[in-house]
PDB file of N, CA and C in Angstrom:
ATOM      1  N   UNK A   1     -17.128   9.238 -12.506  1.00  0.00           N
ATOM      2  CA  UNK A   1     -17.491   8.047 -13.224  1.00  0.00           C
ATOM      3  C   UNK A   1     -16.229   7.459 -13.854  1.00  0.00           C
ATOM      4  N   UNK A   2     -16.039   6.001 -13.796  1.00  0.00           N
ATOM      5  CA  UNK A   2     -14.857   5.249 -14.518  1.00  0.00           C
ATOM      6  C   UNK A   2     -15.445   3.873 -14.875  1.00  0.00           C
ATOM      7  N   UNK A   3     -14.756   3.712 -15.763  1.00  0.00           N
ATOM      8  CA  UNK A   3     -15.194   2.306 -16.287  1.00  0.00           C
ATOM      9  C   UNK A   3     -13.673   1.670 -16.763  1.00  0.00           C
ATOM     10  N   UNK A   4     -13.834   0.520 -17.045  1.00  0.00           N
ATOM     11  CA  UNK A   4     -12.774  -0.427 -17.424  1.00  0.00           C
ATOM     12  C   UNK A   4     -12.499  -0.591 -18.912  1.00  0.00           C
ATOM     13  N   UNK A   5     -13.357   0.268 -19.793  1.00  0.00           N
ATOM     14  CA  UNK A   5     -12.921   0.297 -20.903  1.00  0.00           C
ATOM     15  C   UNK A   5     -14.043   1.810 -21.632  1.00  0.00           C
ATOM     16  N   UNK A   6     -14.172   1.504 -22.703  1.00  0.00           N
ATOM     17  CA  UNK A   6     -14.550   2.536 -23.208  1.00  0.00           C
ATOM     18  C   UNK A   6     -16.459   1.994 -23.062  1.00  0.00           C
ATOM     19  N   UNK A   7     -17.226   3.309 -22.214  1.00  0.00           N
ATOM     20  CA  UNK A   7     -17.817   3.335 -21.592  1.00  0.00           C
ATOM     21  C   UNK A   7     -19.716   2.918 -22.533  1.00  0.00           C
ATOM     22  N   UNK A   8     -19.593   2.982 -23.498  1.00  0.00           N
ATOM     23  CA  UNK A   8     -20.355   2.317 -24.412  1.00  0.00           C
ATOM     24  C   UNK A   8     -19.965   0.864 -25.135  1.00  0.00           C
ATOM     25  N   UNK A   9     -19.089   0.173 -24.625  1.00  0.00           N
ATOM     26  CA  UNK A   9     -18.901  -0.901 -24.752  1.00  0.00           C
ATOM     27  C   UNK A   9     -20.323  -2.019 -24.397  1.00  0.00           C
ATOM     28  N   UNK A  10     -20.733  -2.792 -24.496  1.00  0.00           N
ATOM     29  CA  UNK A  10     -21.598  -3.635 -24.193  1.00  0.00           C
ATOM     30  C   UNK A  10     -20.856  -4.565 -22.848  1.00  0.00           C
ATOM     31  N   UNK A  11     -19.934  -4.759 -22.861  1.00  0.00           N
ATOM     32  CA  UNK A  11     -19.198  -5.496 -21.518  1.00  0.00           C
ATOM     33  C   UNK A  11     -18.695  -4.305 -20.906  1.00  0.00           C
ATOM     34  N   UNK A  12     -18.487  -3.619 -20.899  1.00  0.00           N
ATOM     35  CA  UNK A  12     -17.513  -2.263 -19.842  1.00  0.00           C
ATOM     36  C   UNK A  12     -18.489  -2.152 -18.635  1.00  0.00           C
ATOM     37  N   UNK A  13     -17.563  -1.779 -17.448  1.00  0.00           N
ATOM     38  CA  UNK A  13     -18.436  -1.809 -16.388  1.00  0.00           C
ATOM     39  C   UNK A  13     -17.610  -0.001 -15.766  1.00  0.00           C
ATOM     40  N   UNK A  14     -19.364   0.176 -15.532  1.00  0.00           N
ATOM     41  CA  UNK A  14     -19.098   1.795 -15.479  1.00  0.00           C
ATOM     42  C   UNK A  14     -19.437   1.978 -13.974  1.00  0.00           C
ATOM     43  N   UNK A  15     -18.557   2.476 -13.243  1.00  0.00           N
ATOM     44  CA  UNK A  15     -19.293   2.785 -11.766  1.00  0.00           C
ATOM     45  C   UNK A  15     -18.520   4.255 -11.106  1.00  0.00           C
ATOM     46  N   UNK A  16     -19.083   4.231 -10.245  1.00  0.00           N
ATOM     47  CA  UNK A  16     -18.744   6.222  -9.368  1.00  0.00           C
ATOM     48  C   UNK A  16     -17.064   5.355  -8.270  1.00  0.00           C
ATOM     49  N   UNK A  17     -16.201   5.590  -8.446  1.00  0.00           N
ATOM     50  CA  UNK A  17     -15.295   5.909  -7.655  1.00  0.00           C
ATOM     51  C   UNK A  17     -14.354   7.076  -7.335  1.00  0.00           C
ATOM     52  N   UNK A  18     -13.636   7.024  -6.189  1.00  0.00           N
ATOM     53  CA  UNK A  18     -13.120   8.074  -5.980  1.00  0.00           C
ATOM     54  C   UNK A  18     -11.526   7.759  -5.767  1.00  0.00           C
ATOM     55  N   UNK A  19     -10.517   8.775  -6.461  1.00  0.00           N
ATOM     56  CA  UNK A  19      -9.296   8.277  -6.329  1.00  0.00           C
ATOM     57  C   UNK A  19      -8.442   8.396  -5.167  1.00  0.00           C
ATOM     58  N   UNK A  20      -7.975   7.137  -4.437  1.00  0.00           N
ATOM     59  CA  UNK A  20      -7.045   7.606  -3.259  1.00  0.00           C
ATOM     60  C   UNK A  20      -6.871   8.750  -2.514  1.00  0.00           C
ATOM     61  N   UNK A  21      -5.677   9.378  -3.676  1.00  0.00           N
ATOM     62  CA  UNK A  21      -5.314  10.799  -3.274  1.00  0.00           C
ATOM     63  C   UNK A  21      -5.772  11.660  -4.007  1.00  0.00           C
ATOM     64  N   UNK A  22      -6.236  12.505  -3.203  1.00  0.00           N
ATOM     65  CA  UNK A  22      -7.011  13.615  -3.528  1.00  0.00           C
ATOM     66  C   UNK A  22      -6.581  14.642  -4.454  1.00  0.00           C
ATOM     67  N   UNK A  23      -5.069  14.683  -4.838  1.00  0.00           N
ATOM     68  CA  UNK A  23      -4.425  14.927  -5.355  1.00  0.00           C
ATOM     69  C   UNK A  23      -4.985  15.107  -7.110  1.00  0.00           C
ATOM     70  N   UNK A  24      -4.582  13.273  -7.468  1.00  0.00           N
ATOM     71  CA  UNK A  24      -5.295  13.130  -8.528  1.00  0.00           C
ATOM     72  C   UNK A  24      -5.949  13.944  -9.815  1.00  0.00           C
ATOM     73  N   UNK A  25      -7.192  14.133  -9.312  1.00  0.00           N
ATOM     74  CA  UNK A  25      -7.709  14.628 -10.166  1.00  0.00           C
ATOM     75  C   UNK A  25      -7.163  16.085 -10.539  1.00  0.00           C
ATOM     76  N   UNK A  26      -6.401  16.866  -9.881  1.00  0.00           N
ATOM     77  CA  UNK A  26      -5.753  18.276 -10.143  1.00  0.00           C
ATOM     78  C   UNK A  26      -4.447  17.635 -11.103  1.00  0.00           C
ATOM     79  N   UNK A  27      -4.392  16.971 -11.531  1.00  0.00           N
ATOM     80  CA  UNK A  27      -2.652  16.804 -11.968  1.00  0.00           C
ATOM     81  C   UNK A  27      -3.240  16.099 -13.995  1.00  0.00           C
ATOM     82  N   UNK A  28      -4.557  16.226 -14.598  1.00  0.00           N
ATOM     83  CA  UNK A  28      -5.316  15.760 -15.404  1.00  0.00           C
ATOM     84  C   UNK A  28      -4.347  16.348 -16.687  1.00  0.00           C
ATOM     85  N   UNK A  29      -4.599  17.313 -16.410  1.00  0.00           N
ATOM     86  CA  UNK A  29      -4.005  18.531 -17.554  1.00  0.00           C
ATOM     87  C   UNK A  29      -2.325  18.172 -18.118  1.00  0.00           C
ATOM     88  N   UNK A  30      -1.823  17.543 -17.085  1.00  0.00           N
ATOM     89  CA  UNK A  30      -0.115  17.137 -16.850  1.00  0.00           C
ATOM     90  C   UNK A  30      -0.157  15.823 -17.506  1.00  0.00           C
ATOM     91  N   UNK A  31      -0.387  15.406 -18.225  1.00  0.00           N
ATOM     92  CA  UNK A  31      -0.692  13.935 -18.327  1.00  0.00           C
ATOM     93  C   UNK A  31       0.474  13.030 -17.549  1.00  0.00           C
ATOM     94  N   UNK A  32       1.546  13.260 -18.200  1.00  0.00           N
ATOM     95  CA  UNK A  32       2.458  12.453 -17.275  1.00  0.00           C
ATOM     96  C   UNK A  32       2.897  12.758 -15.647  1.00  0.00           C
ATOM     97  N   UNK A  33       2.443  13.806 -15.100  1.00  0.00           N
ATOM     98  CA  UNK A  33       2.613  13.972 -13.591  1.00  0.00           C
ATOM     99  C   UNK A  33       1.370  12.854 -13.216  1.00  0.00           C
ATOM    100  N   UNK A  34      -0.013  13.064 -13.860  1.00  0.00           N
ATOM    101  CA  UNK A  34      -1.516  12.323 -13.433  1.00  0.00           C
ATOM    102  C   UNK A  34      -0.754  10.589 -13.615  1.00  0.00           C
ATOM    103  N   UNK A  35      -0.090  10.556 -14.842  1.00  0.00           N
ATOM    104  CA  UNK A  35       0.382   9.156 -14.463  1.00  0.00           C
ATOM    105  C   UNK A  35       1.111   8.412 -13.709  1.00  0.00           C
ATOM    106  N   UNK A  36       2.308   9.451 -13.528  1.00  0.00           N
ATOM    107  CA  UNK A  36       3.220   9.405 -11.977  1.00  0.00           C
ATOM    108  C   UNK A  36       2.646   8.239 -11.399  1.00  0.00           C
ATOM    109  N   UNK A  37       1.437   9.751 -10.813  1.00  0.00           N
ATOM    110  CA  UNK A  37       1.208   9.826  -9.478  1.00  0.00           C
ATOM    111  C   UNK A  37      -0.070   8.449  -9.361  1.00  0.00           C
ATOM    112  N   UNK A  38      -0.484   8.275 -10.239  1.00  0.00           N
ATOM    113  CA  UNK A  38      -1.581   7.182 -10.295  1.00  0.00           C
ATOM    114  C   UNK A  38      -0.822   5.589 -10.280  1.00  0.00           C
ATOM    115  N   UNK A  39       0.458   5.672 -10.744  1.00  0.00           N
ATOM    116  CA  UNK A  39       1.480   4.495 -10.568  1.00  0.00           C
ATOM    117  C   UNK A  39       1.989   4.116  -9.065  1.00  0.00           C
ATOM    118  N   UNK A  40       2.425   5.421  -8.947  1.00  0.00           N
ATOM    119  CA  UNK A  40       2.592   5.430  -7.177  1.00  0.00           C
ATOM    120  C   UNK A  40       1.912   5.392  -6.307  1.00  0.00           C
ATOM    121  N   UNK A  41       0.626   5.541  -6.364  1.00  0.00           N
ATOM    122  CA  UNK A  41      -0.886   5.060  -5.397  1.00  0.00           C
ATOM    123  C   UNK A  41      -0.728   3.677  -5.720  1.00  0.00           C
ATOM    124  N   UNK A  42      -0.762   3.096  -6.752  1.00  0.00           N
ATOM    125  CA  UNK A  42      -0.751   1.890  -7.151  1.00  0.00           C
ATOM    126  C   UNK A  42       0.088   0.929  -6.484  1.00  0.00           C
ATOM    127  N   UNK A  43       1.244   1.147  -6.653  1.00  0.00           N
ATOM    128  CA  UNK A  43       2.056   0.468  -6.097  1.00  0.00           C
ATOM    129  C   UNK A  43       2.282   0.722  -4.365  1.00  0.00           C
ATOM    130  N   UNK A  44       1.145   1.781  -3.753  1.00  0.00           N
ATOM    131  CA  UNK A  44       1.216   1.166  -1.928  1.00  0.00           C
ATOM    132  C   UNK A  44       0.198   1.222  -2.104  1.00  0.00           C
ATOM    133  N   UNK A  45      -0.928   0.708  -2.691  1.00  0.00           N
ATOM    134  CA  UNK A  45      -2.071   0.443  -2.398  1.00  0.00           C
ATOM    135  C   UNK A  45      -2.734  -1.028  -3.079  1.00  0.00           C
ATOM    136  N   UNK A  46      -1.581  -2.053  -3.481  1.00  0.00           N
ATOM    137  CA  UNK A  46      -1.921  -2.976  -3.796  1.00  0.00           C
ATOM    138  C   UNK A  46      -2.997  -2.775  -5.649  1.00  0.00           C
ATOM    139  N   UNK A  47      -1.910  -2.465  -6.207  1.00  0.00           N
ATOM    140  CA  UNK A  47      -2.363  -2.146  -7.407  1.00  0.00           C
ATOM    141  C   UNK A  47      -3.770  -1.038  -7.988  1.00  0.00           C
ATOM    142  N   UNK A  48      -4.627  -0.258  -6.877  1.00  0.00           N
ATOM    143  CA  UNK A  48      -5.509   0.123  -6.864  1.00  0.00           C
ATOM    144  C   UNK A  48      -5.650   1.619  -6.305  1.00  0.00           C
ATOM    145  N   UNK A  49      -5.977   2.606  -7.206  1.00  0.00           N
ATOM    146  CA  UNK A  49      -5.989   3.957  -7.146  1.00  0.00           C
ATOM    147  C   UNK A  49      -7.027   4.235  -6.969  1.00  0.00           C
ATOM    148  N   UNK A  50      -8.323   3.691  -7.108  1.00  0.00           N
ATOM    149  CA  UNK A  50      -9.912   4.467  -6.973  1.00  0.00           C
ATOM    150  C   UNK A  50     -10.044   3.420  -5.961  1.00  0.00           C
ATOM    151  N   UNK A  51     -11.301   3.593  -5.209  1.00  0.00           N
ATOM    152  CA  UNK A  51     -12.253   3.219  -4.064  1.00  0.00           C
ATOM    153  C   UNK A  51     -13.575   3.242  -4.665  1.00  0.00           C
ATOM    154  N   UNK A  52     -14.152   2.669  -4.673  1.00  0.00           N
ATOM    155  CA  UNK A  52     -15.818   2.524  -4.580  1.00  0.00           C
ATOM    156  C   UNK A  52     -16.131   3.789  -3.805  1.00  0.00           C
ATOM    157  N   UNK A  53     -17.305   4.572  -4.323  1.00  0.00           N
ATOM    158  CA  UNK A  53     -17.856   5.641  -3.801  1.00  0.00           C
ATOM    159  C   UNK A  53     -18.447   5.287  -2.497  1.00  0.00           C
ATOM    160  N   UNK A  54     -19.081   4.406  -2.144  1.00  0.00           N
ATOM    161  CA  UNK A  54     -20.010   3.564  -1.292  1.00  0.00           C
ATOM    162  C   UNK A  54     -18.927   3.443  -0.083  1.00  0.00           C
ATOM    163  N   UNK A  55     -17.278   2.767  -0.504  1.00  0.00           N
ATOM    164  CA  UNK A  55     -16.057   2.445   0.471  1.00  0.00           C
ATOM    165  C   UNK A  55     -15.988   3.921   0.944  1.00  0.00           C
ATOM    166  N   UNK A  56     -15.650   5.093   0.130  1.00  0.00           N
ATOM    167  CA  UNK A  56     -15.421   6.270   0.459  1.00  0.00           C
ATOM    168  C   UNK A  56     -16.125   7.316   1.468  1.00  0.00           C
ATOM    169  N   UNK A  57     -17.358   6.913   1.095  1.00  0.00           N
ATOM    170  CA  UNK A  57     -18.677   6.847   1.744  1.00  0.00           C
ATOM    171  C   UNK A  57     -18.516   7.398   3.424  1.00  0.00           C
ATOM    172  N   UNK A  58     -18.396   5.212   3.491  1.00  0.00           N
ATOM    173  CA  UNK A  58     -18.281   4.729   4.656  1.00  0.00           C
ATOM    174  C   UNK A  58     -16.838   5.168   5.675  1.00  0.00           C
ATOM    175  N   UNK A  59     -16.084   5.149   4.547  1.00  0.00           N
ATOM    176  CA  UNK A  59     -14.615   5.616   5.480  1.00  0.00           C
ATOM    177  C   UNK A  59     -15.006   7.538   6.330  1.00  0.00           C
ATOM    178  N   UNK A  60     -15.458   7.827   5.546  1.00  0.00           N
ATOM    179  CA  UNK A  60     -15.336   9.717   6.123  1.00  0.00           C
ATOM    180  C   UNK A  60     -16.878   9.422   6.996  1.00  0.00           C
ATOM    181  N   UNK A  61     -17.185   8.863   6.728  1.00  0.00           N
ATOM    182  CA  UNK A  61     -18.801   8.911   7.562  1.00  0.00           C
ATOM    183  C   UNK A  61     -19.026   9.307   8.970  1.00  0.00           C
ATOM    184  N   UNK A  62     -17.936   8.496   9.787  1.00  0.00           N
ATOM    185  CA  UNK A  62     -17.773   9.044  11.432  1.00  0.00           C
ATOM    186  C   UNK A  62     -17.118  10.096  11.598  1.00  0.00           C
ATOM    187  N   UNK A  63     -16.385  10.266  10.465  1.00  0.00           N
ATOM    188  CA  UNK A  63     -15.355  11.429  11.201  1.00  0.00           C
ATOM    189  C   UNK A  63     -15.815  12.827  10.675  1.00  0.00           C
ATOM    190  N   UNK A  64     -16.703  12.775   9.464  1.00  0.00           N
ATOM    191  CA  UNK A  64     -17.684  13.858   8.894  1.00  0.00           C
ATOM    192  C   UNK A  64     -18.761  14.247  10.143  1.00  0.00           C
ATOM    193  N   UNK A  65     -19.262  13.141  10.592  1.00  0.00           N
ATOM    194  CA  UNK A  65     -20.441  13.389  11.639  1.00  0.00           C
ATOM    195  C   UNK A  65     -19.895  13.903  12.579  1.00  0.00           C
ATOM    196  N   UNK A  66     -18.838  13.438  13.340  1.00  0.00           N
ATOM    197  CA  UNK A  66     -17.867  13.955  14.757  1.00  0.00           C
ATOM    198  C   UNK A  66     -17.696  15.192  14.271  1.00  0.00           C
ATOM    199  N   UNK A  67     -16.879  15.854  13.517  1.00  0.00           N
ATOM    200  CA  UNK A  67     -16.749  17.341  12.955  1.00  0.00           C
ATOM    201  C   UNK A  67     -18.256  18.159  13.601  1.00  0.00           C
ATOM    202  N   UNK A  68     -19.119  17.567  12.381  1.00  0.00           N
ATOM    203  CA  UNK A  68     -20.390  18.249  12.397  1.00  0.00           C
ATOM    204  C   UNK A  68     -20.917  19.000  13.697  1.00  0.00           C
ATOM    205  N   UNK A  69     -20.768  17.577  14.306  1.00  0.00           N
ATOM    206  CA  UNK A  69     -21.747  17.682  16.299  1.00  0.00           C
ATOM    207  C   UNK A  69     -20.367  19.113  16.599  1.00  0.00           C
ATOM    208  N   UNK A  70     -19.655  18.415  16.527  1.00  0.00           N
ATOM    209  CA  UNK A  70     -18.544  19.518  17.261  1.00  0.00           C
ATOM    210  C   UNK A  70     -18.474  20.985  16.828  1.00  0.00           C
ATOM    211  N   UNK A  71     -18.974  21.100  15.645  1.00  0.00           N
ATOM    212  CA  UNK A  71     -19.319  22.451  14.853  1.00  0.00           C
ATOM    213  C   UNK A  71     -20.339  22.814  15.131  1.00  0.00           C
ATOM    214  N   UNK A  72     -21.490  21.933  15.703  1.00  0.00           N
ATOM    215  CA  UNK A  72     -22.904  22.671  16.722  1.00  0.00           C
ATOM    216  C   UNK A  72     -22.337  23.194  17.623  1.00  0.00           C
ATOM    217  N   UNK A  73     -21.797  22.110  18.836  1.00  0.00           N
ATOM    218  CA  UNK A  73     -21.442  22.669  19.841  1.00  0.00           C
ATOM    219  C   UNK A  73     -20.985  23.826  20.162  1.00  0.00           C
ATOM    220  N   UNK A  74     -19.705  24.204  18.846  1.00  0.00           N
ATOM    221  CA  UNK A  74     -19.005  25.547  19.402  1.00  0.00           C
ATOM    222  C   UNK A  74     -19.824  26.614  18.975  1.00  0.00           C
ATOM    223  N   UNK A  75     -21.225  26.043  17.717  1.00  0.00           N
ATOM    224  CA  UNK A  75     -21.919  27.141  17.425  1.00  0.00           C
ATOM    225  C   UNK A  75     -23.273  27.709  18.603  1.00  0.00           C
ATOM    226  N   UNK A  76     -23.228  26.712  18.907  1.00  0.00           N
ATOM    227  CA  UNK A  76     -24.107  26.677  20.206  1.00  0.00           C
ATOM    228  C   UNK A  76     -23.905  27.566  21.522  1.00  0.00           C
ATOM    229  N   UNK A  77     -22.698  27.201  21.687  1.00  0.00           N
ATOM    230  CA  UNK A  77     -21.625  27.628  22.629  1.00  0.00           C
ATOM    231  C   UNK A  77     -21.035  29.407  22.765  1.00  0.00           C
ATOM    232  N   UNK A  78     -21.077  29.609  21.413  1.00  0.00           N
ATOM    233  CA  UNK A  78     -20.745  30.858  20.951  1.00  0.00           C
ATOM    234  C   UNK A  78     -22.201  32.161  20.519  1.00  0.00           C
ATOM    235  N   UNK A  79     -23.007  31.337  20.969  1.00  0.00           N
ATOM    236  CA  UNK A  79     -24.365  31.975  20.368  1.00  0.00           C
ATOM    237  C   UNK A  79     -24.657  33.012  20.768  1.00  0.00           C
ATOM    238  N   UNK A  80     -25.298  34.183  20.327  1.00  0.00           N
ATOM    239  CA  UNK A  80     -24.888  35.627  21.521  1.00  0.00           C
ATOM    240  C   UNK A  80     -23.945  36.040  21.834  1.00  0.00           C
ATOM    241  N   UNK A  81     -22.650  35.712  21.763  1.00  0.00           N
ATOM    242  CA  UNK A  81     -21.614  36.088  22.007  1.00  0.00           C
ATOM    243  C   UNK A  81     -20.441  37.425  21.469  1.00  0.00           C
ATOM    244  N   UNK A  82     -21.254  37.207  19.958  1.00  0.00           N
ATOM    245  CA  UNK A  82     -20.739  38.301  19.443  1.00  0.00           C
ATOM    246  C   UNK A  82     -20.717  39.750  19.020  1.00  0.00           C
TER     247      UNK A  82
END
């Protein structure tokens, strides 16, 4: 969850994103490494470090499913085998 200001605000807008690099969220504790590194997403990603959960979603969606089938197959494949 992130919002644009402090999250009981009456104008703050609170929504589920996920940050770029996956990185991120492990570097919290460091404060200034988490800021680094949240400057430097920023600046090759056109000012923007989180994604919409929904964008994030959609990006892993085919390549989550392709995995999957392919993880039947070899389980399929391998069945009795051992």
């Amino acid at each position: 969850m992130y919002s644009d200001k402090i999250p009981s605000a009456p104008d703050a807008t609170v929504s589920v994103r996920v940050p770029i690099d996956p990185v991120i969220p492990s570097l919290r504790r460091d404060s200034k490494r988490y800021l680094e590194r949240i400057r430097e997403v920023r600046r090759k990603n056109k000012g923007e470090w989180l994604v919409p959960v929904g964008a994030f979603a959609n990006e892993i969606a085919d390549a989550t499913a392709a995995l999957t089938l392919r993880l039947v197959e070899v389980s399929l494949a391998f069945e009795g085998k051992a």
